[in-house]
N, C-alpha and C. Protein backbone atom coordinates (compact mmCIF):
# COMPACT_ATOMS: atom_id res chain seq x y z
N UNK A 1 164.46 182.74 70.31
CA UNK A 1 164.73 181.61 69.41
C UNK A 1 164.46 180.29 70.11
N UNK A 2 164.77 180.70 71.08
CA UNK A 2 164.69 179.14 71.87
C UNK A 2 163.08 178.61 72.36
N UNK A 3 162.98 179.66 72.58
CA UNK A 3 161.20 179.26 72.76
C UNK A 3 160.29 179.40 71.50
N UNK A 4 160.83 179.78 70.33
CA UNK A 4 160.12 179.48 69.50
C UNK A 4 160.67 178.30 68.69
N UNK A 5 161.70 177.34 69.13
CA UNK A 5 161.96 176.12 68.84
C UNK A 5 161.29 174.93 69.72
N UNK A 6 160.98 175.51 71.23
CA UNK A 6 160.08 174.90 71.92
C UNK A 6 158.99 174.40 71.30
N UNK A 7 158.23 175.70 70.67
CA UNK A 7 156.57 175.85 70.25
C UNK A 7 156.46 174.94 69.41
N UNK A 8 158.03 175.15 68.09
CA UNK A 8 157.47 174.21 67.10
C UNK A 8 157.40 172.52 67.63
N UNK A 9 158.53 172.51 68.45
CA UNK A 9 158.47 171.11 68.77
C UNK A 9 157.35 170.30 69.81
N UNK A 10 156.50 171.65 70.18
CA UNK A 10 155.03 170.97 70.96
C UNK A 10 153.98 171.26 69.83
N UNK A 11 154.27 171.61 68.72
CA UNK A 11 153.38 171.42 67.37
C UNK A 11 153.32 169.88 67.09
N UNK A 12 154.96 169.68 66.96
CA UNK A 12 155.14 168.44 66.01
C UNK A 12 154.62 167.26 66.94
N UNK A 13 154.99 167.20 68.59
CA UNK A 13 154.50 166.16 69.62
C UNK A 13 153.07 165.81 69.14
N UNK A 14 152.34 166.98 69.31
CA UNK A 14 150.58 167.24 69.70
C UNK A 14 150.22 166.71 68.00
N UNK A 15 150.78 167.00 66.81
CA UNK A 15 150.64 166.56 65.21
C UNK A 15 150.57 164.62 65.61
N UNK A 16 152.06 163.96 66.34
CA UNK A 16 151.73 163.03 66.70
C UNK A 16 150.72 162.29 67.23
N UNK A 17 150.51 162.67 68.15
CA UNK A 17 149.92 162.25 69.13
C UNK A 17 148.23 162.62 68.94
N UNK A 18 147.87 163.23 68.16
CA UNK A 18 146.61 163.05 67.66
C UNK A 18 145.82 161.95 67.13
N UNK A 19 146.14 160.86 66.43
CA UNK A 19 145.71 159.66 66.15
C UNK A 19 145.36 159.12 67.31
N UNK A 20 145.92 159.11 68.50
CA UNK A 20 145.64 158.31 69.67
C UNK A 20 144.44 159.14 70.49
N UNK A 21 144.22 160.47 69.63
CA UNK A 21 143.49 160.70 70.64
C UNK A 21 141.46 160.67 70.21
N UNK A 22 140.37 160.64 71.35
CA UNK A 22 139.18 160.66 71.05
C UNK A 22 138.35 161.18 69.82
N UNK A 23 137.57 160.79 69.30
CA UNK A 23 136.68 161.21 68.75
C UNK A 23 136.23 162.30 68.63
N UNK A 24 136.30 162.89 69.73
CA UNK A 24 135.77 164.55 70.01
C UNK A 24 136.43 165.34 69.66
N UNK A 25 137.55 165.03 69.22
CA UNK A 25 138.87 165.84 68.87
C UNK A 25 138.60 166.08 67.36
N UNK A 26 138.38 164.93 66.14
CA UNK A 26 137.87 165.33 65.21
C UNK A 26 136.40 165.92 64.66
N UNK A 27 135.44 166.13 66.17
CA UNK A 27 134.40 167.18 65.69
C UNK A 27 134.82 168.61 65.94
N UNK A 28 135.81 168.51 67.12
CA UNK A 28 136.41 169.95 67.04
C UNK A 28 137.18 170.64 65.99
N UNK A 29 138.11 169.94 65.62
CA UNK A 29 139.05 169.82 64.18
C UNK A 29 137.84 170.45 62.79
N UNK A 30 136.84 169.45 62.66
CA UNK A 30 136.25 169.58 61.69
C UNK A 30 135.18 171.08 61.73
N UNK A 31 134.70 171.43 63.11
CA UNK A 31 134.04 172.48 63.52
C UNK A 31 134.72 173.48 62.44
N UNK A 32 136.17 173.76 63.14
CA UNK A 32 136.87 174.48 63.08
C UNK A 32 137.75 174.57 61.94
N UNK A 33 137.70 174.00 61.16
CA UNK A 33 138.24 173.98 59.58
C UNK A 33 136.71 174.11 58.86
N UNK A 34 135.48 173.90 59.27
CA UNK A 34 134.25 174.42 58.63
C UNK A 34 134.59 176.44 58.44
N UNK A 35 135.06 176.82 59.80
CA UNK A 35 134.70 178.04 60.16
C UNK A 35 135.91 179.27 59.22
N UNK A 36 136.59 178.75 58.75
CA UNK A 36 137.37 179.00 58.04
C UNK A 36 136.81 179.52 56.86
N UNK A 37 137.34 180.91 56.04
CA UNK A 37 136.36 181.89 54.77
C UNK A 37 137.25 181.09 53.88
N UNK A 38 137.34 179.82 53.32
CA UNK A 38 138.38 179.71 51.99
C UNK A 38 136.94 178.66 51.28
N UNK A 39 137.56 178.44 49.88
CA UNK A 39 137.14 177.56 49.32
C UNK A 39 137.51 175.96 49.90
N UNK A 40 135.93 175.58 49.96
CA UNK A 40 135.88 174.33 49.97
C UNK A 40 136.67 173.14 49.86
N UNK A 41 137.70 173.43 48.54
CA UNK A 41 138.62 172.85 48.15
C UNK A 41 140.15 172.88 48.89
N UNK A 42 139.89 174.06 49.68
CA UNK A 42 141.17 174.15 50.81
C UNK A 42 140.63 173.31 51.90
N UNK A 43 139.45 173.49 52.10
CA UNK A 43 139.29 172.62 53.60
C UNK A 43 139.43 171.48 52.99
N UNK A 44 138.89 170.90 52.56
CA UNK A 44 139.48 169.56 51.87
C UNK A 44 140.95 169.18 51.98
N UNK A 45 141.68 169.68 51.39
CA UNK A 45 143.22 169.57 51.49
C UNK A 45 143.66 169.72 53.32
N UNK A 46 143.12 170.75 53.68
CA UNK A 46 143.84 170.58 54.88
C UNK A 46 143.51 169.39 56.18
N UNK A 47 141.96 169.13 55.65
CA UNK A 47 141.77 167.76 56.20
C UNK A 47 142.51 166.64 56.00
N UNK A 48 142.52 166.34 54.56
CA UNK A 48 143.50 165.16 54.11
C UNK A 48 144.91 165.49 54.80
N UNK A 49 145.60 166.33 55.51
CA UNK A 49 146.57 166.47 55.81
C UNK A 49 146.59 166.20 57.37
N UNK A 50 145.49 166.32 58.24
CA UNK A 50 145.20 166.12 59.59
C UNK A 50 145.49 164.37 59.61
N UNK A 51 146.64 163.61 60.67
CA UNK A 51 146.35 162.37 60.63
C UNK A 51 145.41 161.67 61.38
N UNK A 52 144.75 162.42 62.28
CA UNK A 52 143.07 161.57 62.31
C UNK A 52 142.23 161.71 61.03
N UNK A 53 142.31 161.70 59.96
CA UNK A 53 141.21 162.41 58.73
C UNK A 53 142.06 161.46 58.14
N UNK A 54 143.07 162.56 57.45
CA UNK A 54 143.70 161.69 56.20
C UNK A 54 142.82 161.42 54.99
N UNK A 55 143.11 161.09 53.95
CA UNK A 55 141.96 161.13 52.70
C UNK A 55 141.04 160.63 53.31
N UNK A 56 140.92 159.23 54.15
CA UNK A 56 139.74 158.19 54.43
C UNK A 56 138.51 159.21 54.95
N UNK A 57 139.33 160.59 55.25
CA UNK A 57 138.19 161.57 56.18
C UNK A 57 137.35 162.34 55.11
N UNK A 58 138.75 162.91 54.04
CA UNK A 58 138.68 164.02 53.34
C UNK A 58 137.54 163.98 52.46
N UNK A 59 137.70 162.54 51.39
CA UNK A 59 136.90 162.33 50.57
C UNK A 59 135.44 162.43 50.82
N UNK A 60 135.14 161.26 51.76
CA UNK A 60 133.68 161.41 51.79
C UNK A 60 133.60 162.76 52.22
N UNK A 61 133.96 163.76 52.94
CA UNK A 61 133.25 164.75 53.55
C UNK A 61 133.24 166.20 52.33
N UNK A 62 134.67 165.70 51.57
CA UNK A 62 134.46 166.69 50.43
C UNK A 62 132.84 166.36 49.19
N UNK A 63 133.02 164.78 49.17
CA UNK A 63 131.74 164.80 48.57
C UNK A 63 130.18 164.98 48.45
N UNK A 64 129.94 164.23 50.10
CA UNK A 64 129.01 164.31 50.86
C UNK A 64 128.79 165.55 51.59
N UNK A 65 129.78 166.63 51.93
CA UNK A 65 129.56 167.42 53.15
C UNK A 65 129.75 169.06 51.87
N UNK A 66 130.42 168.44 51.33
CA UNK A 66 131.09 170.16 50.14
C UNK A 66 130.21 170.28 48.94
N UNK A 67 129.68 168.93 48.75
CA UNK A 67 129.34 168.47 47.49
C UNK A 67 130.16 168.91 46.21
N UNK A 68 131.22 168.85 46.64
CA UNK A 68 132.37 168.75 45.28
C UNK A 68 132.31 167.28 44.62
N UNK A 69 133.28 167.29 43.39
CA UNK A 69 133.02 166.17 42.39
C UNK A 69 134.27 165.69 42.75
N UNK A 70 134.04 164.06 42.32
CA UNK A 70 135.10 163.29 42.72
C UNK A 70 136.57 163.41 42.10
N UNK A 71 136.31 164.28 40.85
CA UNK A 71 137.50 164.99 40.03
C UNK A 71 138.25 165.82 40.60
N UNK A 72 137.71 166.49 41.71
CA UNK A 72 138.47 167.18 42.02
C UNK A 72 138.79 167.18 43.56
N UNK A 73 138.00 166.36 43.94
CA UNK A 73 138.26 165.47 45.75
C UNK A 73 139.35 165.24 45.34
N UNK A 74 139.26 164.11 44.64
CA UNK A 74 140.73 162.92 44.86
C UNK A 74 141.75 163.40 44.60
N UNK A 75 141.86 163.84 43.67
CA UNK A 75 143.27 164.42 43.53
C UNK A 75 143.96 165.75 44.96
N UNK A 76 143.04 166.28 45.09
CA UNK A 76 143.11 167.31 46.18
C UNK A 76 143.06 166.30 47.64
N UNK A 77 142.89 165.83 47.77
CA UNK A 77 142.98 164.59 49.18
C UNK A 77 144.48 163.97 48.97
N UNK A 78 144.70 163.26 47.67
CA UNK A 78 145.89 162.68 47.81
C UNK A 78 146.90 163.58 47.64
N UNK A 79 147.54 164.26 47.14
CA UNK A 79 148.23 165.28 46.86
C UNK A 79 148.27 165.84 48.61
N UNK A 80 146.71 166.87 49.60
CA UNK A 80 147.06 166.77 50.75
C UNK A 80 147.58 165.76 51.98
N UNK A 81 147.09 164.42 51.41
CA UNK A 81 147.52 163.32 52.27
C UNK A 81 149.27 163.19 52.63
N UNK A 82 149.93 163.43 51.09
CA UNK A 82 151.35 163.13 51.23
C UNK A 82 152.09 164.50 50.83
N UNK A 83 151.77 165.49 51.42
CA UNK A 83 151.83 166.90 52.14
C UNK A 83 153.24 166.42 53.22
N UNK A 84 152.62 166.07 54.24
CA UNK A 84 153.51 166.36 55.55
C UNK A 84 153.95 164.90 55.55
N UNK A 85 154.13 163.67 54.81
CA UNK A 85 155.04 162.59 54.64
C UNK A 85 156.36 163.04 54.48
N UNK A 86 156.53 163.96 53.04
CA UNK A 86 157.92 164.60 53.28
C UNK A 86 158.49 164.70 54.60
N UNK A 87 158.13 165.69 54.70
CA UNK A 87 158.74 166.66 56.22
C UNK A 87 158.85 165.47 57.08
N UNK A 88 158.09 164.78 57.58
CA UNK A 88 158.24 163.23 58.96
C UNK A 88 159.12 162.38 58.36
N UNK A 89 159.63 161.98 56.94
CA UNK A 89 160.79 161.24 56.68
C UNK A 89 161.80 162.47 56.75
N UNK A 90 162.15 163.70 56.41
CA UNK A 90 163.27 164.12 55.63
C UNK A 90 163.50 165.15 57.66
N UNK A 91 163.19 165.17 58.48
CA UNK A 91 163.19 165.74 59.53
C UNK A 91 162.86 164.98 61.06
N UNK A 92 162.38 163.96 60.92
CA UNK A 92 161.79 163.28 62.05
C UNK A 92 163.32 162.58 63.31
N UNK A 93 164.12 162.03 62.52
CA UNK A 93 164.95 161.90 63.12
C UNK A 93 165.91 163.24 63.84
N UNK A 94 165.90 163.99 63.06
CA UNK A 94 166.33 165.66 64.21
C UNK A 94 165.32 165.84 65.20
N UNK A 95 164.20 165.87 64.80
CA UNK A 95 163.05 166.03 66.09
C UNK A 95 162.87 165.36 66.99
N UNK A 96 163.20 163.91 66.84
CA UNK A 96 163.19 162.72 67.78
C UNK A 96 164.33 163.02 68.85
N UNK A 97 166.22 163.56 67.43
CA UNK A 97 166.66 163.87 68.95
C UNK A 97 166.19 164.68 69.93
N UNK A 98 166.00 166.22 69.37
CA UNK A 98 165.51 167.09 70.42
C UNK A 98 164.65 166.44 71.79
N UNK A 99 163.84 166.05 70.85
CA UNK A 99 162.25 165.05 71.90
C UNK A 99 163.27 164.24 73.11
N UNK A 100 164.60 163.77 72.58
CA UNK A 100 164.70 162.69 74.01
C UNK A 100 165.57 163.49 74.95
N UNK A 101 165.75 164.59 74.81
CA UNK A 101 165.97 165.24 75.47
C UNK A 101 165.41 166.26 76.39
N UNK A 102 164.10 165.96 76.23
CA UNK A 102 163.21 166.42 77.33
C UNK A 102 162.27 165.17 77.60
N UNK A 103 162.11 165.34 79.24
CA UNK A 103 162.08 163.80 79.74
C UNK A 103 160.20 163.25 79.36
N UNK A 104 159.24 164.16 79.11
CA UNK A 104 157.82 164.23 78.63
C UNK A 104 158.32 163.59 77.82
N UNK A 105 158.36 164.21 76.48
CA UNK A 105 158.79 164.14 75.50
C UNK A 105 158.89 162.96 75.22
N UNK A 106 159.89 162.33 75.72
CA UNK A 106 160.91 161.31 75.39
C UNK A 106 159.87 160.05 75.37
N UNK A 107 159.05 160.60 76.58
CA UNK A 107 158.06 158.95 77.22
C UNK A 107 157.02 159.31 75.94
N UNK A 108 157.16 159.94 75.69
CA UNK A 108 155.43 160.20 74.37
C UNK A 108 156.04 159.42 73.43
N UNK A 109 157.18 160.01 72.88
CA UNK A 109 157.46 159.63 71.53
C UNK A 109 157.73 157.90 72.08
N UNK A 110 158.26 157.49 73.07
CA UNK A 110 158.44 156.01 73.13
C UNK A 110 157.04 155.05 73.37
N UNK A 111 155.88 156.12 73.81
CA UNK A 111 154.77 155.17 73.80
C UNK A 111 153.88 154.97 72.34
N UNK A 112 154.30 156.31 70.86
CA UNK A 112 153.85 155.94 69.83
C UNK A 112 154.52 155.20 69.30
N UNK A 113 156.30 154.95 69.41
CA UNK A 113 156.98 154.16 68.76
C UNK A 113 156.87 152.91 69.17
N UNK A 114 156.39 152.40 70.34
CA UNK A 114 155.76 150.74 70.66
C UNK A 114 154.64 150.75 69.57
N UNK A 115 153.17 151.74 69.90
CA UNK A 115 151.94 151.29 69.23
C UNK A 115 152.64 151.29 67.82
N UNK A 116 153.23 152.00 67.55
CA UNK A 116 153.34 151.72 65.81
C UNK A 116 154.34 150.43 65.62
N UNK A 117 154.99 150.12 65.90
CA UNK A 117 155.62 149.02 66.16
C UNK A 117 155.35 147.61 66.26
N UNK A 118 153.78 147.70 67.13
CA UNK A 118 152.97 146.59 67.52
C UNK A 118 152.23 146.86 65.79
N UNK A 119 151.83 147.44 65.67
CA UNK A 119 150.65 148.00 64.59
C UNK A 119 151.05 147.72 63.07
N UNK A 120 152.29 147.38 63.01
CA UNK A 120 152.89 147.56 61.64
C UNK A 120 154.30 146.46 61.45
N UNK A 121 153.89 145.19 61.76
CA UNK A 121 154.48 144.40 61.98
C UNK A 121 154.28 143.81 59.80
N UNK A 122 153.68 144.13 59.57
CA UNK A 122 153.54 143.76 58.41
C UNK A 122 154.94 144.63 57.47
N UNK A 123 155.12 145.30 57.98
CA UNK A 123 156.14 146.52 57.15
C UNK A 123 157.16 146.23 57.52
N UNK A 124 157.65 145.36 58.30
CA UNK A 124 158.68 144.88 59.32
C UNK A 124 159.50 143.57 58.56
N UNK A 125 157.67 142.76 57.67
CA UNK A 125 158.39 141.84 57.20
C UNK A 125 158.47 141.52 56.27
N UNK A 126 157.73 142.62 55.48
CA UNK A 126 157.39 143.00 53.79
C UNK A 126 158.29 144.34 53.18
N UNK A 127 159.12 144.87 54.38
CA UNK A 127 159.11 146.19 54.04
C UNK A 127 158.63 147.25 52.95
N UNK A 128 158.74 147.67 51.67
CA UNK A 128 158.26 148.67 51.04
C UNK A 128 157.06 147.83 50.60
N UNK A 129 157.01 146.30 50.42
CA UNK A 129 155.68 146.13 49.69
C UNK A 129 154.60 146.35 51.44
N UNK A 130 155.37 145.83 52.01
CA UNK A 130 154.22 145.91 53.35
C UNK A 130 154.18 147.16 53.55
N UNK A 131 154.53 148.21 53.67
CA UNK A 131 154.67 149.57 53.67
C UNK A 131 153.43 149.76 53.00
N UNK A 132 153.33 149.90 51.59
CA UNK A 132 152.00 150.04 50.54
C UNK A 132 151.02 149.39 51.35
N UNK A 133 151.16 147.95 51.69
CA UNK A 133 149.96 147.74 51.81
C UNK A 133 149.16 148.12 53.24
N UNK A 134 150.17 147.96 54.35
CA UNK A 134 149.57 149.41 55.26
C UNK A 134 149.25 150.32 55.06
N UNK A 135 149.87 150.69 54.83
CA UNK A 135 149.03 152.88 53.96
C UNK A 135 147.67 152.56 53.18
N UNK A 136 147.90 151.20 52.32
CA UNK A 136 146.99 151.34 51.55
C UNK A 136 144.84 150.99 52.19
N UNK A 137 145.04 150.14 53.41
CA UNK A 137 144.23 149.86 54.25
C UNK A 137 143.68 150.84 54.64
N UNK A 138 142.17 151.87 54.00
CA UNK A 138 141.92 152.83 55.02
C UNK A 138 141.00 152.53 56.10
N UNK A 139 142.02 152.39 57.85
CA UNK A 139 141.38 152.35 58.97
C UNK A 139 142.19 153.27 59.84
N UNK A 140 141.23 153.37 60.78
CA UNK A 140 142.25 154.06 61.89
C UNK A 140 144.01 154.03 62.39
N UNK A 141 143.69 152.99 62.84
CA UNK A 141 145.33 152.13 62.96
C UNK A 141 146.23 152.38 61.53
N UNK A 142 146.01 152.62 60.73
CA UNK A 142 146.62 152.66 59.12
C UNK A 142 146.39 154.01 59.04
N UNK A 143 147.42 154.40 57.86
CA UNK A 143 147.66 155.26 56.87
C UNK A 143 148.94 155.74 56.79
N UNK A 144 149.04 157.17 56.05
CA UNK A 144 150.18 157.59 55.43
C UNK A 144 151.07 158.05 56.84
N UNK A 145 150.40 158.64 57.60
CA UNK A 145 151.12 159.25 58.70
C UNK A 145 151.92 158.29 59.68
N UNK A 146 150.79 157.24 59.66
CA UNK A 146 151.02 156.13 60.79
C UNK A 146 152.50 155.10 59.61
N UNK A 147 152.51 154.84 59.00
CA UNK A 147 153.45 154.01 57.86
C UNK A 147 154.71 155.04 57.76
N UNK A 148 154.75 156.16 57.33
CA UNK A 148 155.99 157.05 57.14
C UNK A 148 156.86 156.86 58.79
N UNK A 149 156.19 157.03 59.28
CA UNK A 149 156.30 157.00 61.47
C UNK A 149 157.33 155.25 60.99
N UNK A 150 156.15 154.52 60.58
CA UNK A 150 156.87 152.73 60.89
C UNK A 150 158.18 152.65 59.43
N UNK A 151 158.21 153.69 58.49
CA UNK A 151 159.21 153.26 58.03
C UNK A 151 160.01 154.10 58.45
N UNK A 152 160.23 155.05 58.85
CA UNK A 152 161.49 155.85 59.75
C UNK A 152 162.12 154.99 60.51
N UNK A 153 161.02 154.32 62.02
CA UNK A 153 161.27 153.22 62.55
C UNK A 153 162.16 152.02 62.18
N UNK A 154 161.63 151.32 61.09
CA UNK A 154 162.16 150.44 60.13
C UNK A 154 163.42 150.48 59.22
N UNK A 155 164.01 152.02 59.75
CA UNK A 155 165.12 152.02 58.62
C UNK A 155 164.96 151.99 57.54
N UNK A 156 163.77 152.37 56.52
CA UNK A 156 163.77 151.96 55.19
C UNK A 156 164.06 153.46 54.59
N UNK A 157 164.40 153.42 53.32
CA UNK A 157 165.24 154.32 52.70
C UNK A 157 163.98 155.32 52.10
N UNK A 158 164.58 156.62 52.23
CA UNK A 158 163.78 158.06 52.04
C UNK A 158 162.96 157.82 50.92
N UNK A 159 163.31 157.44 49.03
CA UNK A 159 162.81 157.32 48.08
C UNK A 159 161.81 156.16 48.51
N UNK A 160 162.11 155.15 48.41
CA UNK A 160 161.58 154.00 48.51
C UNK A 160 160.43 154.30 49.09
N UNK A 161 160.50 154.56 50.45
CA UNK A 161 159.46 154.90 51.33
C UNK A 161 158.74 155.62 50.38
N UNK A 162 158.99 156.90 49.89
CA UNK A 162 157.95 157.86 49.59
C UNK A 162 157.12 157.03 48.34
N UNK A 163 157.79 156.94 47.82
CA UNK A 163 157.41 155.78 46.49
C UNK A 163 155.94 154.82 47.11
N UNK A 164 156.54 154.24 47.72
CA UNK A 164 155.23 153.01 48.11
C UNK A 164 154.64 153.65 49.10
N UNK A 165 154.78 154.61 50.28
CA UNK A 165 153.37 155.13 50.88
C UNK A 165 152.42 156.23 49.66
N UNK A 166 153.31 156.65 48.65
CA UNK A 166 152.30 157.30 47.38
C UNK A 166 151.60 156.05 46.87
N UNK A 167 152.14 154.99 46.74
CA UNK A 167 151.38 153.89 45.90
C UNK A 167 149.55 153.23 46.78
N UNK A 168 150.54 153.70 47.88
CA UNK A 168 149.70 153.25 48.99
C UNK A 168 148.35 153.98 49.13
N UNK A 169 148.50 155.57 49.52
CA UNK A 169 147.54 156.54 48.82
C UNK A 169 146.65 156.05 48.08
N UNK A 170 147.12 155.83 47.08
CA UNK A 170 146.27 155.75 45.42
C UNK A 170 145.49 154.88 45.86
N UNK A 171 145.68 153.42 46.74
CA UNK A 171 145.32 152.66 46.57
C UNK A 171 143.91 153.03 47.82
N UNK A 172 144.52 153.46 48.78
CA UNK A 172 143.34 153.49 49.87
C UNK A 172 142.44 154.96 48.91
N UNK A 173 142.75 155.81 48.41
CA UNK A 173 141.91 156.86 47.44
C UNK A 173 140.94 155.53 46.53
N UNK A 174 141.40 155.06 46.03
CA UNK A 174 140.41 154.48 45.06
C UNK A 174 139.53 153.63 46.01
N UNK A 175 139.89 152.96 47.36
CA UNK A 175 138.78 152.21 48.00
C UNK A 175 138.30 152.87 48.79
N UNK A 176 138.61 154.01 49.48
CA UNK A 176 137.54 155.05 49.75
C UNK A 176 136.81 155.69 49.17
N UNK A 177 136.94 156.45 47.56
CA UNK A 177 136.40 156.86 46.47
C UNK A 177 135.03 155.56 46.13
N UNK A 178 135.88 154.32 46.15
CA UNK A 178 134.11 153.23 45.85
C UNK A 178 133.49 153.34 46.84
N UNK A 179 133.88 152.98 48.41
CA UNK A 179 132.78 152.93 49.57
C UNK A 179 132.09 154.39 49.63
N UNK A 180 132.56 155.55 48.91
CA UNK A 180 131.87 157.12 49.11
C UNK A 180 131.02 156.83 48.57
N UNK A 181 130.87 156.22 47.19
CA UNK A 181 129.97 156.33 46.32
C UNK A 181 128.83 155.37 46.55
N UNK A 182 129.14 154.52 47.24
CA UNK A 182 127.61 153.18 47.61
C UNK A 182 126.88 154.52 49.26
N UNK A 183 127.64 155.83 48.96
CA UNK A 183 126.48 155.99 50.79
C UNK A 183 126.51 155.33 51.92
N UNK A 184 125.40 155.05 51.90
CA UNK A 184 125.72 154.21 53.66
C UNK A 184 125.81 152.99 53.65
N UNK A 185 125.62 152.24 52.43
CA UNK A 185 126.27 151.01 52.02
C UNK A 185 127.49 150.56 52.25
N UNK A 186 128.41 152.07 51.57
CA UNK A 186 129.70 152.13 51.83
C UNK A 186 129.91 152.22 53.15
N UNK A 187 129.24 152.98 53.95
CA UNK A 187 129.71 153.27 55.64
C UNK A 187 129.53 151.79 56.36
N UNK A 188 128.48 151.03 55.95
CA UNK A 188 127.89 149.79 56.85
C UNK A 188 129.47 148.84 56.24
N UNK A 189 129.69 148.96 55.33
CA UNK A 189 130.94 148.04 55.15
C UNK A 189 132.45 148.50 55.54
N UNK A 190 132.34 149.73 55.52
CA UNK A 190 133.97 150.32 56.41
C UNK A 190 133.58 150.00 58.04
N UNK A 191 132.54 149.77 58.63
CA UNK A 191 132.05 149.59 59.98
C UNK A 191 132.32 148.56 60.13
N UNK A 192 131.88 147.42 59.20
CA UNK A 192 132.03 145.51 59.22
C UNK A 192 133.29 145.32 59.25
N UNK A 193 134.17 146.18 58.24
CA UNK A 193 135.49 145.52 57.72
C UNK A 193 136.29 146.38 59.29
N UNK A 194 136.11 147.46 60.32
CA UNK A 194 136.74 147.47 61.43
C UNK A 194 136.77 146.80 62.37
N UNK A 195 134.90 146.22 62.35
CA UNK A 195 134.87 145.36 63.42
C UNK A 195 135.68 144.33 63.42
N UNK A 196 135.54 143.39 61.99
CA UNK A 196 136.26 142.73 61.93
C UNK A 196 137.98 142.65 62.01
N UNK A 197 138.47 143.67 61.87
CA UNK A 197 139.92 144.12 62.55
C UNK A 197 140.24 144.20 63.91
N UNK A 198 138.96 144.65 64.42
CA UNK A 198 139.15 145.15 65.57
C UNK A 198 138.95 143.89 66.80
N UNK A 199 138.18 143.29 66.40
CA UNK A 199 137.83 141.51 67.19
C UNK A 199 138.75 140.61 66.55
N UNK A 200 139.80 140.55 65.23
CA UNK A 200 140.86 139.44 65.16
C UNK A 200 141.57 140.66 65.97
N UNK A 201 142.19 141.62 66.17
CA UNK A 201 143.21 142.01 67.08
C UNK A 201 143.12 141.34 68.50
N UNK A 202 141.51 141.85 68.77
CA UNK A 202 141.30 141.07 70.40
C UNK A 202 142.01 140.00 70.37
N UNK A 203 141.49 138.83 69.54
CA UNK A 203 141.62 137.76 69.86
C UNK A 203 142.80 137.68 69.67
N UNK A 204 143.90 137.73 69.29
CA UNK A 204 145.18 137.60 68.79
C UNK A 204 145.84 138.00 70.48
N UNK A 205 145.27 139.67 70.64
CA UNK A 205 145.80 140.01 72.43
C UNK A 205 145.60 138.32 72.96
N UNK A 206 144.41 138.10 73.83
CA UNK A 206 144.23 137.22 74.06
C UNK A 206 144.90 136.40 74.20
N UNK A 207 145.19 135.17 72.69
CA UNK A 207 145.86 134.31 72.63
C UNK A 207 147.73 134.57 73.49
N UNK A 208 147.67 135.69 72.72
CA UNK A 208 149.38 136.03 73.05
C UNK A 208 149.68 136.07 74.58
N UNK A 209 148.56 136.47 75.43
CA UNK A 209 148.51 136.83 76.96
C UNK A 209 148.31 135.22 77.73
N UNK A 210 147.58 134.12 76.91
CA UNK A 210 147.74 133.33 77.67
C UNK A 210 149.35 131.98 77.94
């Protein structure tokens, strides 16, 4: 029993701690949910449920990569997206204790609870509307996984939360659903709109450091 309470709890760490990690990690991920005998429509779902993927992954690749219809992407992306939101609000605080009680552990979960912290300062001062509108942003730094994490953090209340990171969903589904559909139109502008996130963050470091 005890070591299979271990296992789950180096599931749930490594579930964390995936967003932070390389690129190479989601060609392996994706390899390996290719290799899988199910319908199309399952790999789909279980992508949208991975938080490096998340719909922002699911969609285009269900459309472009499955060639499924957007009738039945979206709904199957969002529906998998807020999958494992439950479980990280209605359980995260039991897991956190366990976690600080092993001394790894403890330093992991305290180095995602800074980045999300730094990352989601908007939810901090908007709460449930800033909540939505984080989730609703699809970039790296954002989404459902990363927002459920900052409203646990945040103290905000179980319904509420679920309420506006679903609103939030819908909202990053429908602006990933338009950039799928322009092609690489769409890709050259999810690329512009990071850079541009990604150089006001610099500069913001920057300023704050001098």
């Amino acid at each position: 029993m005890v070591k299979l309470n271990k296992l789950v709890l180096l599931i749930l760490i490594l579930m964390m701690i995936l967003p932070l990690m390389a690129d190479g990690i989601k060609s392996e991920l994706q390899n390996s949910i290719d290799k899988i005998k199910a319908p199309d429509e399952i790999k789909v779902f279980l992508i949208s449920m991975i938080p490096i993927f998340e719909l922002r992954g699911s969609i285009p690749i269900g459309i472009h990569k499955y060639d499924l219809s957007y009738w039945s992407v979206i709904p199957i992306s969002i529906f998998g997206n807020m999958v494992p939101i439950f479980f990280i609000l209605l359980f995260f605080d039991f897991v956190t204790k366990l976690c600080y009680k092993v001394p790894i552990f403890k330093k992991i979960l305290e180095a995602i609870f800074a980045r999300t912290r730094k990352k989601s300062q908007v939810i901090k001062k908007y709460e449930e509307i800033g909540l939505m509108l984080f989730v609703a942003i699809p970039l790296p730094i954002t989404g459902a996984w990363t927002g459920s994490l900052a409203a646990y953090l945040f103290g905000l209340r179980f319904w509420k939360s679920i309420l506006f990171i679903f609103l939030g969903v819908l909202i990053a589904a429908t602006v990933v659903s338009f950039l799928t559909s322009l092609k690489w139109l769409g890709a050259i502008i999810a690329a512009l709109a990071f850079m541009v996130v990604f150089v006001s963050n610099s500069i913001k470091k920057r300023r704050s450091n001098m």
